[in-house]
PDB file of N, CA and C in Angstrom:
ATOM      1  N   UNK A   1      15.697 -27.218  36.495  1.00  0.00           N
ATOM      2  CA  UNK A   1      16.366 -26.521  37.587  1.00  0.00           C
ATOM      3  C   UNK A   1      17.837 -26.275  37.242  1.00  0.00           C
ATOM      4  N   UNK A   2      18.514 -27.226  36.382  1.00  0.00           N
ATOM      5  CA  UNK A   2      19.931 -26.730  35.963  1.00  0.00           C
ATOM      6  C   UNK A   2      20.315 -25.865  35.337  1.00  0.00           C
ATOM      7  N   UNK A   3      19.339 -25.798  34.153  1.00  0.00           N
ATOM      8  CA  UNK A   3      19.293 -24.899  33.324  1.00  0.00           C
ATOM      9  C   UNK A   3      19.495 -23.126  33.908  1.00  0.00           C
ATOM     10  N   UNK A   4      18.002 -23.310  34.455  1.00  0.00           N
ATOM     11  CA  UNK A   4      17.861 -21.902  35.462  1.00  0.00           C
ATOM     12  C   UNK A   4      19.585 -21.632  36.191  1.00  0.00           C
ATOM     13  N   UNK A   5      19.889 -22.761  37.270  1.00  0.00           N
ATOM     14  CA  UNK A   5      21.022 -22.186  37.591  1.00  0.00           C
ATOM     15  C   UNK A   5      22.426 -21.850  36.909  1.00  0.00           C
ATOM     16  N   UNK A   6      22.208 -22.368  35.793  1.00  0.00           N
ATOM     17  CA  UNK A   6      23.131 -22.623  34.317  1.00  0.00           C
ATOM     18  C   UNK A   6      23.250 -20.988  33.802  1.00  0.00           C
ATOM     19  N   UNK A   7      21.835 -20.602  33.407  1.00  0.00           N
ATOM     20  CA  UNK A   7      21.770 -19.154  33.176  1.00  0.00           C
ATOM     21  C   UNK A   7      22.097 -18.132  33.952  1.00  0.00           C
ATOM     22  N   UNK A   8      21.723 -18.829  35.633  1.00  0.00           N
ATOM     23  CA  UNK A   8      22.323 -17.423  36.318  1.00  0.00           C
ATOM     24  C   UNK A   8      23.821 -17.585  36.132  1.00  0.00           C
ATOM     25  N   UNK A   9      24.654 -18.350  36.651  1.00  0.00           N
ATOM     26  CA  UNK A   9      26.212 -18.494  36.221  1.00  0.00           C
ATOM     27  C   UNK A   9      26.028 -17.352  35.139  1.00  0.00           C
ATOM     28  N   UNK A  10      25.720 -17.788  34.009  1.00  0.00           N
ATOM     29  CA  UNK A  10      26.073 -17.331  32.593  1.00  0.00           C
ATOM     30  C   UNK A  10      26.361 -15.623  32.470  1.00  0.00           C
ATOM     31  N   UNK A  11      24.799 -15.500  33.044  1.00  0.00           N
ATOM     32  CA  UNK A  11      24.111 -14.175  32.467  1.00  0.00           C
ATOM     33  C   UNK A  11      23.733 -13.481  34.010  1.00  0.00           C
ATOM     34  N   UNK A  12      24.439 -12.699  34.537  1.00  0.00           N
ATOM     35  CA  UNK A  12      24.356 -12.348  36.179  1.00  0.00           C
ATOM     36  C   UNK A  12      23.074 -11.481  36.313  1.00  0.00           C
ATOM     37  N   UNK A  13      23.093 -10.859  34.791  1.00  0.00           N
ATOM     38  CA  UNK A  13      21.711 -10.218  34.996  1.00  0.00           C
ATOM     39  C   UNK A  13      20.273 -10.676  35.238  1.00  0.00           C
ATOM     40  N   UNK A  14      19.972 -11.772  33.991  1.00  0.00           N
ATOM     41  CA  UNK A  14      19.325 -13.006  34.343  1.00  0.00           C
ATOM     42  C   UNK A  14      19.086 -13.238  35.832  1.00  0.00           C
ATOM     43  N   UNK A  15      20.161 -13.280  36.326  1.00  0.00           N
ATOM     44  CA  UNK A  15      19.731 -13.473  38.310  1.00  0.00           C
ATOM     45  C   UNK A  15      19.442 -12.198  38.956  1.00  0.00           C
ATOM     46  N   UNK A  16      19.648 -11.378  38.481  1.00  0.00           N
ATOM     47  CA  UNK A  16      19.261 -10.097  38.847  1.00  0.00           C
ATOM     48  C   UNK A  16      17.927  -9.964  38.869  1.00  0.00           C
ATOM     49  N   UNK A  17      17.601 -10.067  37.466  1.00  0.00           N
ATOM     50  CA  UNK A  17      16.425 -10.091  36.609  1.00  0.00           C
ATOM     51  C   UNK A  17      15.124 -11.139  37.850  1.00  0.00           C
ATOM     52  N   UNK A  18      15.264 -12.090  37.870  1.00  0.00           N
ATOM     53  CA  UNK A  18      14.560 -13.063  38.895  1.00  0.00           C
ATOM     54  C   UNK A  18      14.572 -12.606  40.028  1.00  0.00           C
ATOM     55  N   UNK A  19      15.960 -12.243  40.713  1.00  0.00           N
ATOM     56  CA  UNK A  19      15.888 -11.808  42.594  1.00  0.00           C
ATOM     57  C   UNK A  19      14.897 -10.859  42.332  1.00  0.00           C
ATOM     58  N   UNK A  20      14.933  -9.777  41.744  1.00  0.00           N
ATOM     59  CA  UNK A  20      13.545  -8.416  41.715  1.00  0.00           C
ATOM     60  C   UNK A  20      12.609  -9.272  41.229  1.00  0.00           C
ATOM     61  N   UNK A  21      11.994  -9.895  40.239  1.00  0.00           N
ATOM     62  CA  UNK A  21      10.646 -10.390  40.053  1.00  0.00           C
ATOM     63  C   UNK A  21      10.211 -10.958  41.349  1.00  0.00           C
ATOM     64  N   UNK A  22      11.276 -11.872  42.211  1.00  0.00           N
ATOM     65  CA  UNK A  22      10.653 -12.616  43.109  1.00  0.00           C
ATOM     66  C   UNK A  22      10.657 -11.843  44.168  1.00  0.00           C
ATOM     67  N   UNK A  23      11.330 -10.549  44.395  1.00  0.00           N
ATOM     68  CA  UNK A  23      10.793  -9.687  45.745  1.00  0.00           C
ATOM     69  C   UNK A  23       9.950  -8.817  45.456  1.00  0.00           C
ATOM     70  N   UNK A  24       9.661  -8.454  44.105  1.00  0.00           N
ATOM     71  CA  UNK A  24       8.370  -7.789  43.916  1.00  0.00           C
ATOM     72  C   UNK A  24       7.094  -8.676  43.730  1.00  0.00           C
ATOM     73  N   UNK A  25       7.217 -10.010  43.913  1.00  0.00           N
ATOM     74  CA  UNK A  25       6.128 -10.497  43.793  1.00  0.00           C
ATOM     75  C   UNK A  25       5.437 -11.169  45.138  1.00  0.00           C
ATOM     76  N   UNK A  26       6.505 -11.416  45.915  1.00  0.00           N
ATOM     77  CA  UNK A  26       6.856 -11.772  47.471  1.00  0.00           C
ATOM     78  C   UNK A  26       6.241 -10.624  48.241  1.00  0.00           C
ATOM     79  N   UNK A  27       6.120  -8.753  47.505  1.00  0.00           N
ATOM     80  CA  UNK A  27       5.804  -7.599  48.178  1.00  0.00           C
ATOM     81  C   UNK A  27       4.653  -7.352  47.822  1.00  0.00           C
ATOM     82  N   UNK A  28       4.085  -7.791  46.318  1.00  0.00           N
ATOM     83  CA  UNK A  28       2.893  -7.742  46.306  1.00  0.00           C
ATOM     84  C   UNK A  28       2.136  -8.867  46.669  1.00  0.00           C
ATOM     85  N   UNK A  29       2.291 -10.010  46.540  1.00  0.00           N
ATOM     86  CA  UNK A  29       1.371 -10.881  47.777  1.00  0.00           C
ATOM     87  C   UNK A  29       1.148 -10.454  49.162  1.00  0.00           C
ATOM     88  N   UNK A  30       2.465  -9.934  49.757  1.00  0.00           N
ATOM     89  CA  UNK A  30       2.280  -9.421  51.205  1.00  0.00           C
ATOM     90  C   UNK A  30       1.637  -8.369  51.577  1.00  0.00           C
ATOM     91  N   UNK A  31       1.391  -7.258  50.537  1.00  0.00           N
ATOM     92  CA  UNK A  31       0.578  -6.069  50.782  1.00  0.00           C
ATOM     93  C   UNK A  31      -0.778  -6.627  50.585  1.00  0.00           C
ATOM     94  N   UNK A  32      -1.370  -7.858  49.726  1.00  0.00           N
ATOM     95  CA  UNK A  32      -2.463  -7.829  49.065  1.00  0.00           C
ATOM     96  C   UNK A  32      -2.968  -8.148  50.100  1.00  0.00           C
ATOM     97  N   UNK A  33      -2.179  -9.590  50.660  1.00  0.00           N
ATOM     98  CA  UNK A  33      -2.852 -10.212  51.995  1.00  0.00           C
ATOM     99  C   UNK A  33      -3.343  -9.241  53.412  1.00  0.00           C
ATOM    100  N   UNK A  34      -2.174  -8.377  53.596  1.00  0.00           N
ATOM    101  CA  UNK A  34      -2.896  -7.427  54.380  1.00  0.00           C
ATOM    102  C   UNK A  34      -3.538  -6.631  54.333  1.00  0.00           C
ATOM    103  N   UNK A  35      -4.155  -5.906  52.938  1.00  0.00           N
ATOM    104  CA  UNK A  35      -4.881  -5.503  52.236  1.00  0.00           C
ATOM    105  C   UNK A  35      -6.258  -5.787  52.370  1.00  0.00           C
ATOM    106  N   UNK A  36      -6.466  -7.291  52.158  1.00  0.00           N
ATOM    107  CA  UNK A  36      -7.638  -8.251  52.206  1.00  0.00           C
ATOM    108  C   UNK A  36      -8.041  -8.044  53.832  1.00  0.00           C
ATOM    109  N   UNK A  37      -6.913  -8.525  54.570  1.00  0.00           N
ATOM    110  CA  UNK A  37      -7.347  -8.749  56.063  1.00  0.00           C
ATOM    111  C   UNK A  37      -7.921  -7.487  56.261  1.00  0.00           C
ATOM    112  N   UNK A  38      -7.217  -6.730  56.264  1.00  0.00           N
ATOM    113  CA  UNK A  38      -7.248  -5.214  56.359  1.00  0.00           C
ATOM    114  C   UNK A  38      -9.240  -5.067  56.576  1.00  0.00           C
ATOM    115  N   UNK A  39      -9.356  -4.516  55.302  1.00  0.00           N
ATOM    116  CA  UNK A  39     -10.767  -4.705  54.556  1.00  0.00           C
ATOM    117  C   UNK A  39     -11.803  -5.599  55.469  1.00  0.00           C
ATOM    118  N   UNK A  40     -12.072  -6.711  55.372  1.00  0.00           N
ATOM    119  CA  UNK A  40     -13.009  -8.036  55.506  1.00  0.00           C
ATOM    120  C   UNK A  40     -12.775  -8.147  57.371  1.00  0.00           C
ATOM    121  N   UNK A  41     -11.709  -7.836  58.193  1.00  0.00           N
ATOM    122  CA  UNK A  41     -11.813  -7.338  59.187  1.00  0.00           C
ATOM    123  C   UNK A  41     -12.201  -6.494  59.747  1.00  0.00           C
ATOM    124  N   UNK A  42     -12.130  -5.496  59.448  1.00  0.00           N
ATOM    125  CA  UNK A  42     -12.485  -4.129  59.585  1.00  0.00           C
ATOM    126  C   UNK A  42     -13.619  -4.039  59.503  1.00  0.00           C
ATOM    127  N   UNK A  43     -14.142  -4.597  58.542  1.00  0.00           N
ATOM    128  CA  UNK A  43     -15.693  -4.603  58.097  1.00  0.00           C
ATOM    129  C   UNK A  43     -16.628  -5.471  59.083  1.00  0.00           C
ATOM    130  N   UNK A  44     -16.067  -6.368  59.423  1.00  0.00           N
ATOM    131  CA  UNK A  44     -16.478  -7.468  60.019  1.00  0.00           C
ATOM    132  C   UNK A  44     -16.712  -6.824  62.117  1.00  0.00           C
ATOM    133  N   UNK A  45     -15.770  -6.219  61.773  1.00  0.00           N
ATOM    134  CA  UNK A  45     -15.330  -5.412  63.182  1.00  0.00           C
ATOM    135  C   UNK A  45     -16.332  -4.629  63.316  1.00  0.00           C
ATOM    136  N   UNK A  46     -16.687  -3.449  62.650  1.00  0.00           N
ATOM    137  CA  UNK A  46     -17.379  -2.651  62.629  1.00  0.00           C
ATOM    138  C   UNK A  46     -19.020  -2.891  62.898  1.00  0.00           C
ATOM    139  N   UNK A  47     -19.437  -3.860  61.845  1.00  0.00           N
ATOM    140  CA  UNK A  47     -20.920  -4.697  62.319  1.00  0.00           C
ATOM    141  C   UNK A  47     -20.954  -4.906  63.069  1.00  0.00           C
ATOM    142  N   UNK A  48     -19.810  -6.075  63.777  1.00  0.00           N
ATOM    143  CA  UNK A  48     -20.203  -6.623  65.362  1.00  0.00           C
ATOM    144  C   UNK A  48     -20.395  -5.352  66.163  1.00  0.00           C
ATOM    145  N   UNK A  49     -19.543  -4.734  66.125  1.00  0.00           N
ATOM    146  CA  UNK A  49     -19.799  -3.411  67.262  1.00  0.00           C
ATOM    147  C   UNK A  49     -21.074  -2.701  66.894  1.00  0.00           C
ATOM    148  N   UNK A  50     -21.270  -2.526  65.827  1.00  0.00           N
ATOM    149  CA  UNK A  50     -22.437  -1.432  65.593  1.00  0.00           C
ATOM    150  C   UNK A  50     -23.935  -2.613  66.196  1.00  0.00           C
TER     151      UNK A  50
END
């Protein structure tokens, strides 16, 4: 963990570099999940009614 914060100090890009990996990865979990619900609900929805 020092290290990591060692490098951002260092290298600002480096922290750059991480803040975008971790909000693009934070955006694709969040689309996937509603994605999934999305889907397997819907589906699920549709049977019961039909």
């Amino acid at each position: 963990m020092k290290e990591i914060l060692f490098c951002m100090f260092i290298d600002p890009y480096f922290f750059v570099l991480a803040l975008l990996q971790m909000t693009s990865w934070v955006l694709f979990f969040f689309i996937a999940i509603r994605c999934i619900r999305f889907i397997f609900f819907d589906e699920n929805d549709e049977e019961c009614y039909e």
